[in-house]
Protein backbone atom coordinates (compact mmCIF):
# COMPACT_ATOMS: atom_id res chain seq x y z
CA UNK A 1 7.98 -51.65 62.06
CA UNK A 2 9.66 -54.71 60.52
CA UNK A 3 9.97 -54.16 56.75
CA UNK A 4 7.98 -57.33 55.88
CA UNK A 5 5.38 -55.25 57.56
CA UNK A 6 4.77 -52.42 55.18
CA UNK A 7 2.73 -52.23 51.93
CA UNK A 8 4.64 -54.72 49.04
CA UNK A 9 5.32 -51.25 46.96
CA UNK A 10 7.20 -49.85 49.62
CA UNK A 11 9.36 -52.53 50.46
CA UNK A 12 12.85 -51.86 48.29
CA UNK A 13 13.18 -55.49 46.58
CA UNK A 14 9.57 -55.19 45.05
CA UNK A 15 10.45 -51.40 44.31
CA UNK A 16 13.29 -52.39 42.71
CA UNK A 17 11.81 -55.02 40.74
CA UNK A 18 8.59 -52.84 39.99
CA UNK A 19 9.88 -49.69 39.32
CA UNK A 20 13.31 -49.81 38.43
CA UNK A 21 17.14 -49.69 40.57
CA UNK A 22 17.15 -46.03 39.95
CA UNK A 23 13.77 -45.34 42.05
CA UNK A 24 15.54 -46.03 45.24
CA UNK A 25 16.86 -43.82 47.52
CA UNK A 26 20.74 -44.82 48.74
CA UNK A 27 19.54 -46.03 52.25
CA UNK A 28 16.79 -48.74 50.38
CA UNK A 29 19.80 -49.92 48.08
CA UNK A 30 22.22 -50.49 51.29
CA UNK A 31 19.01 -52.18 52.66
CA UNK A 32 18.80 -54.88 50.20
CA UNK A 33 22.43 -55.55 50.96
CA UNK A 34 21.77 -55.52 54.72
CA UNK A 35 18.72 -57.79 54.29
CA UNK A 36 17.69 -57.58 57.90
CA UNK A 37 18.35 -54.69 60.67
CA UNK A 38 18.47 -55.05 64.53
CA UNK A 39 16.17 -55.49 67.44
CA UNK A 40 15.97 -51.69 67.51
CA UNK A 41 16.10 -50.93 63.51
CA UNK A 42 14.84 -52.28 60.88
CA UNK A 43 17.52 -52.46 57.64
CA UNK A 44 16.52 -48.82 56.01
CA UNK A 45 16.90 -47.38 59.04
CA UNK A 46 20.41 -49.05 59.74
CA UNK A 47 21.42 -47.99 56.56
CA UNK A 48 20.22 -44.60 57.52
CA UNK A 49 22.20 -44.19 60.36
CA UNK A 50 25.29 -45.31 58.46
CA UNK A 51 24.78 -42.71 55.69
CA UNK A 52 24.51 -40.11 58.25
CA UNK A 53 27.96 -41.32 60.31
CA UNK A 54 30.12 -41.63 57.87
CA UNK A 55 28.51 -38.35 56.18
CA UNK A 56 27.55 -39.79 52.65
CA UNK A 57 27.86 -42.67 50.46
CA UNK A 58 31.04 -42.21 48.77
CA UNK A 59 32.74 -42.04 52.43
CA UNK A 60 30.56 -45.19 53.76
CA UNK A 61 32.04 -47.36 50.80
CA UNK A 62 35.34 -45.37 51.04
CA UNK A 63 36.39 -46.45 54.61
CA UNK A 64 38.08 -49.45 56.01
CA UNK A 65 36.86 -52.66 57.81
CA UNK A 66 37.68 -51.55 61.00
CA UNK A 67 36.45 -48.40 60.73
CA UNK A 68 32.92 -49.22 59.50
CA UNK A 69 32.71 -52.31 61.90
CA UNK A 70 32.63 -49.90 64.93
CA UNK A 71 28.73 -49.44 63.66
CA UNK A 72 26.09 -51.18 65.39
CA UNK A 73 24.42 -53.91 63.32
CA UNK A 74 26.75 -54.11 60.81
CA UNK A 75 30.06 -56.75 60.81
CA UNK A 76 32.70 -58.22 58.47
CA UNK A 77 29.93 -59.63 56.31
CA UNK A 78 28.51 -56.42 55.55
CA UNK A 79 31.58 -54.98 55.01
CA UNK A 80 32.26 -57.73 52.08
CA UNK A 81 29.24 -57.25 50.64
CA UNK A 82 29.42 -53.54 50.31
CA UNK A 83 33.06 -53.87 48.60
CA UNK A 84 32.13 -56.55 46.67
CA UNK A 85 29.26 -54.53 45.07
CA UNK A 86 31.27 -51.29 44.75
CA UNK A 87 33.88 -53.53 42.83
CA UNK A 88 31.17 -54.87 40.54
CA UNK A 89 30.15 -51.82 39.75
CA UNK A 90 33.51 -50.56 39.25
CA UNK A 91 33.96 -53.53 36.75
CA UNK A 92 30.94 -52.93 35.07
CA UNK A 93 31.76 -49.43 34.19
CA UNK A 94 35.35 -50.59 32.68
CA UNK A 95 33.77 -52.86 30.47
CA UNK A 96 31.81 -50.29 29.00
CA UNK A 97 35.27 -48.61 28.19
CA UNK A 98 36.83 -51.25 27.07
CA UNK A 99 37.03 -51.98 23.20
CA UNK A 100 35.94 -47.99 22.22
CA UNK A 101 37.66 -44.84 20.97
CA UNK A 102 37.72 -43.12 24.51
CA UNK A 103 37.65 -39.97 22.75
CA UNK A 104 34.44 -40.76 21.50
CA UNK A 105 32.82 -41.43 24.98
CA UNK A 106 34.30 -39.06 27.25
CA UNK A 107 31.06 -39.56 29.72
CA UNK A 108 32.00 -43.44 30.11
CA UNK A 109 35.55 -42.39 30.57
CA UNK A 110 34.68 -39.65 33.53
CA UNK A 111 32.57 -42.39 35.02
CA UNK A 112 35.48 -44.98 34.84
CA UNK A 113 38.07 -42.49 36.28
CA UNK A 114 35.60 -41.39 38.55
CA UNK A 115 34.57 -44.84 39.84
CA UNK A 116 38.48 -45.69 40.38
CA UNK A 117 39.26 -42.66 42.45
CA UNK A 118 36.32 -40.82 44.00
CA UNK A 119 36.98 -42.79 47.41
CA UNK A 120 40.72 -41.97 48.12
CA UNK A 121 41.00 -40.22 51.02
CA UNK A 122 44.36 -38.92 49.56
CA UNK A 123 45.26 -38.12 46.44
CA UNK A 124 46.19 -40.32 43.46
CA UNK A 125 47.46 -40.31 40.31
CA UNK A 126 46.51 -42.37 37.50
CA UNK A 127 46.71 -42.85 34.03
CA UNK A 128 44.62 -44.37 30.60
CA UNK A 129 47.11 -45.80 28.35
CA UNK A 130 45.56 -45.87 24.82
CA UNK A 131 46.58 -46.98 21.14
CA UNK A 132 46.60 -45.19 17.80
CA UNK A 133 43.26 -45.47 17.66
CA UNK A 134 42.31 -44.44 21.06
CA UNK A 135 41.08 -47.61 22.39
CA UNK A 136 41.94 -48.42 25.74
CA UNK A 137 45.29 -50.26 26.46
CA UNK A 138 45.49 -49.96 30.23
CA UNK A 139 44.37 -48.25 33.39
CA UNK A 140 47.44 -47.68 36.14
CA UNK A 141 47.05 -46.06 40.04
CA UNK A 142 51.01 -44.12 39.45
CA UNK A 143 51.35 -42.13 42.20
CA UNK A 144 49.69 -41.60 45.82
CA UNK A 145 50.28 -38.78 47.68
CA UNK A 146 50.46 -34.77 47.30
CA UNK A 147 50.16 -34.75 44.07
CA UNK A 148 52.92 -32.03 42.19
CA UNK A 149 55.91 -31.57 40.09
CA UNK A 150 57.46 -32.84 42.90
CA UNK A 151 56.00 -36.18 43.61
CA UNK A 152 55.42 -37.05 39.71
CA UNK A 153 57.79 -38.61 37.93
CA UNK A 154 57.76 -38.17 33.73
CA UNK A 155 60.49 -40.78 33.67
CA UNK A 156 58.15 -43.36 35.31
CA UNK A 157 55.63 -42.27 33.08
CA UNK A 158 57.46 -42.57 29.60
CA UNK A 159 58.31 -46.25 31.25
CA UNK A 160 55.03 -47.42 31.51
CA UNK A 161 53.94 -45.99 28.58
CA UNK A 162 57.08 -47.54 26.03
CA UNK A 163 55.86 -50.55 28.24
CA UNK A 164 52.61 -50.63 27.32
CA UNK A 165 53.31 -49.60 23.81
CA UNK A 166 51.01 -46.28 24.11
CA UNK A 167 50.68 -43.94 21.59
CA UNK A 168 48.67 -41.15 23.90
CA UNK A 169 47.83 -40.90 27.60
CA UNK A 170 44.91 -39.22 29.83
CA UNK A 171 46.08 -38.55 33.17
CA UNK A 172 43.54 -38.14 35.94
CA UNK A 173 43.84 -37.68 39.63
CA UNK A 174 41.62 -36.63 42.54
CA UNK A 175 40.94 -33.68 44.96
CA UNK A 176 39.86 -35.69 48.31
CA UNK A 177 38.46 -31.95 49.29
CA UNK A 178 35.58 -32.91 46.85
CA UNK A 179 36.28 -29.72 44.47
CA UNK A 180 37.20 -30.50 41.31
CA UNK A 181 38.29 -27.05 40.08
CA UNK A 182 41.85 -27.48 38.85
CA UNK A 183 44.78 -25.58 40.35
CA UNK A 184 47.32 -23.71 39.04
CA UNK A 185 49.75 -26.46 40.56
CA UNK A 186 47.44 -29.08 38.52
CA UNK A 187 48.07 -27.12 35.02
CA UNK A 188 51.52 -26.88 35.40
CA UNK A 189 51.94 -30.27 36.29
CA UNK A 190 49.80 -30.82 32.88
CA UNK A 191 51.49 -28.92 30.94
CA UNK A 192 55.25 -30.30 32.35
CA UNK A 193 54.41 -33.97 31.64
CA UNK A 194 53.14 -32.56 27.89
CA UNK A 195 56.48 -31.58 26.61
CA UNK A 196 58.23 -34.11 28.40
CA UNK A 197 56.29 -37.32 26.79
CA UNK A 198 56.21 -34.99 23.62
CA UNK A 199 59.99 -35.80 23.22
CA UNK A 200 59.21 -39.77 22.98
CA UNK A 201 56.30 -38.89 20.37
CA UNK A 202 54.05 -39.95 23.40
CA UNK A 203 50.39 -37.54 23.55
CA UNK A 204 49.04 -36.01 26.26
CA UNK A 205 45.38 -35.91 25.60
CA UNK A 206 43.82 -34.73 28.59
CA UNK A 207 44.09 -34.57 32.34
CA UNK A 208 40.74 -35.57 34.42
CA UNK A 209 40.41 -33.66 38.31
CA UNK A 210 37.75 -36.42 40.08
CA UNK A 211 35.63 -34.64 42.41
CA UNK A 212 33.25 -35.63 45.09
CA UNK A 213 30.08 -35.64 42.67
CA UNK A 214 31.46 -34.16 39.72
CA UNK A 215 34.82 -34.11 36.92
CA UNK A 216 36.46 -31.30 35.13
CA UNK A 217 38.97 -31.97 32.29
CA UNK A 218 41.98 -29.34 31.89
CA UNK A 219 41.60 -30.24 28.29
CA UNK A 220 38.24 -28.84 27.62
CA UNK A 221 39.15 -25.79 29.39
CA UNK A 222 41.42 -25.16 27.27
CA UNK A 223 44.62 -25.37 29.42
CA UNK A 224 46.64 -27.75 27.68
């Protein structure tokens, strides 16, 4: 049954509007994007059967064009849409940040860092540049890859950060398993780029592991 078709409190734009964003499921947000299904599907159901290919939200918005073209009843279009509302939101969520003591609002920070990096399919490294006082300077993807002793580079670091003028940093990166328990390879690393940036009078204020649907910070764990 065409979604025009069913009773006005069931149909996701007058949910929306009647009950609030939050009272949708994922599949009747992706609908309103979709606006219309196929011959065979109506859009909730389309949406449906993307959800349950690519295995979850994060992973729908995550892949490329190609990739989610190959999906019946969905095109370029879509695919622009999606992104463009997944930046958005993005955005939104960094202008929350922006202007306040991020030590004062770790949850907006975890949803910024989180926002950023939850989709890599590898990992990536990233860091919050902040003043004096805290307040956010800048937000910089560093390194892509395995990330280790190894692959990150505290001289590249201290560059960006005399660049930027920081006074203290908060590192982040993400586990593409989903798990964000931090390893022993993730401590050390912590703990390395510490003392390093310590020499330049540079803090280290916390390191952020992005997980599928959660965040854990070293810091608060105690293993600084």
């Amino acid at each position: 049954m065409a979604i025009h078709q069913w009773p006005a409190d069931e149909r996701p734009r007058e949910k929306l509007l009647n009950h609030g964003a939050n009272t949708l499921s994922n599949a009747e947000l992706l609908a309103i994007f979709l606006r219309s299904g196929t011959a065979k599907q109506n859009a909730i159901e389309v949406s449906r059967s993307l959800l349950a290919e690519f295995g979850g939200l994060s992973s729908l918005l995550g892949t490329d064009c190609d990739r989610f073209c190959q999906h019946h009843g969905v095109g370029n279009a879509t695919y622009v849409q999606f992104q463009a509302a997944l930046e958005l939101g993005k955005r939104y969520v960094a202008e929350e940040l922006s202007g306040q003591q991020i030590m004062l609002n770790p949850g907006h920070t975890r949803r910024y860092l989180a926002s950023q990096l939850r989709h890599y399919p590898h990992e990536v490294f990233a860091c919050l540049f902040l003043d004096t006082r805290h307040h956010l300077i800048r937000f910089e993807k560093l390194f892509h890859g395995t990330i280790d002793q190894a692959s990150v580079y505290p001289r590249e670091i201290i560059k960006h950060a005399l660049k930027h003028n920081a006074s203290a940093l908060i590192f982040a990166h993400n586990h593409p398993s989903g798990d964000a328990e931090p390893s022993q390879a993730d401590i050390s690393l912590t703990r390395h780029l510490k003392e390093a940036l310590a020499l330049v009078d540079i803090r280290v204020l916390d390191h952020v592991i992005i997980g599928a649907g959660q965040t854990t910070s070293i810091a608060e764990r105690g293993l600084m």
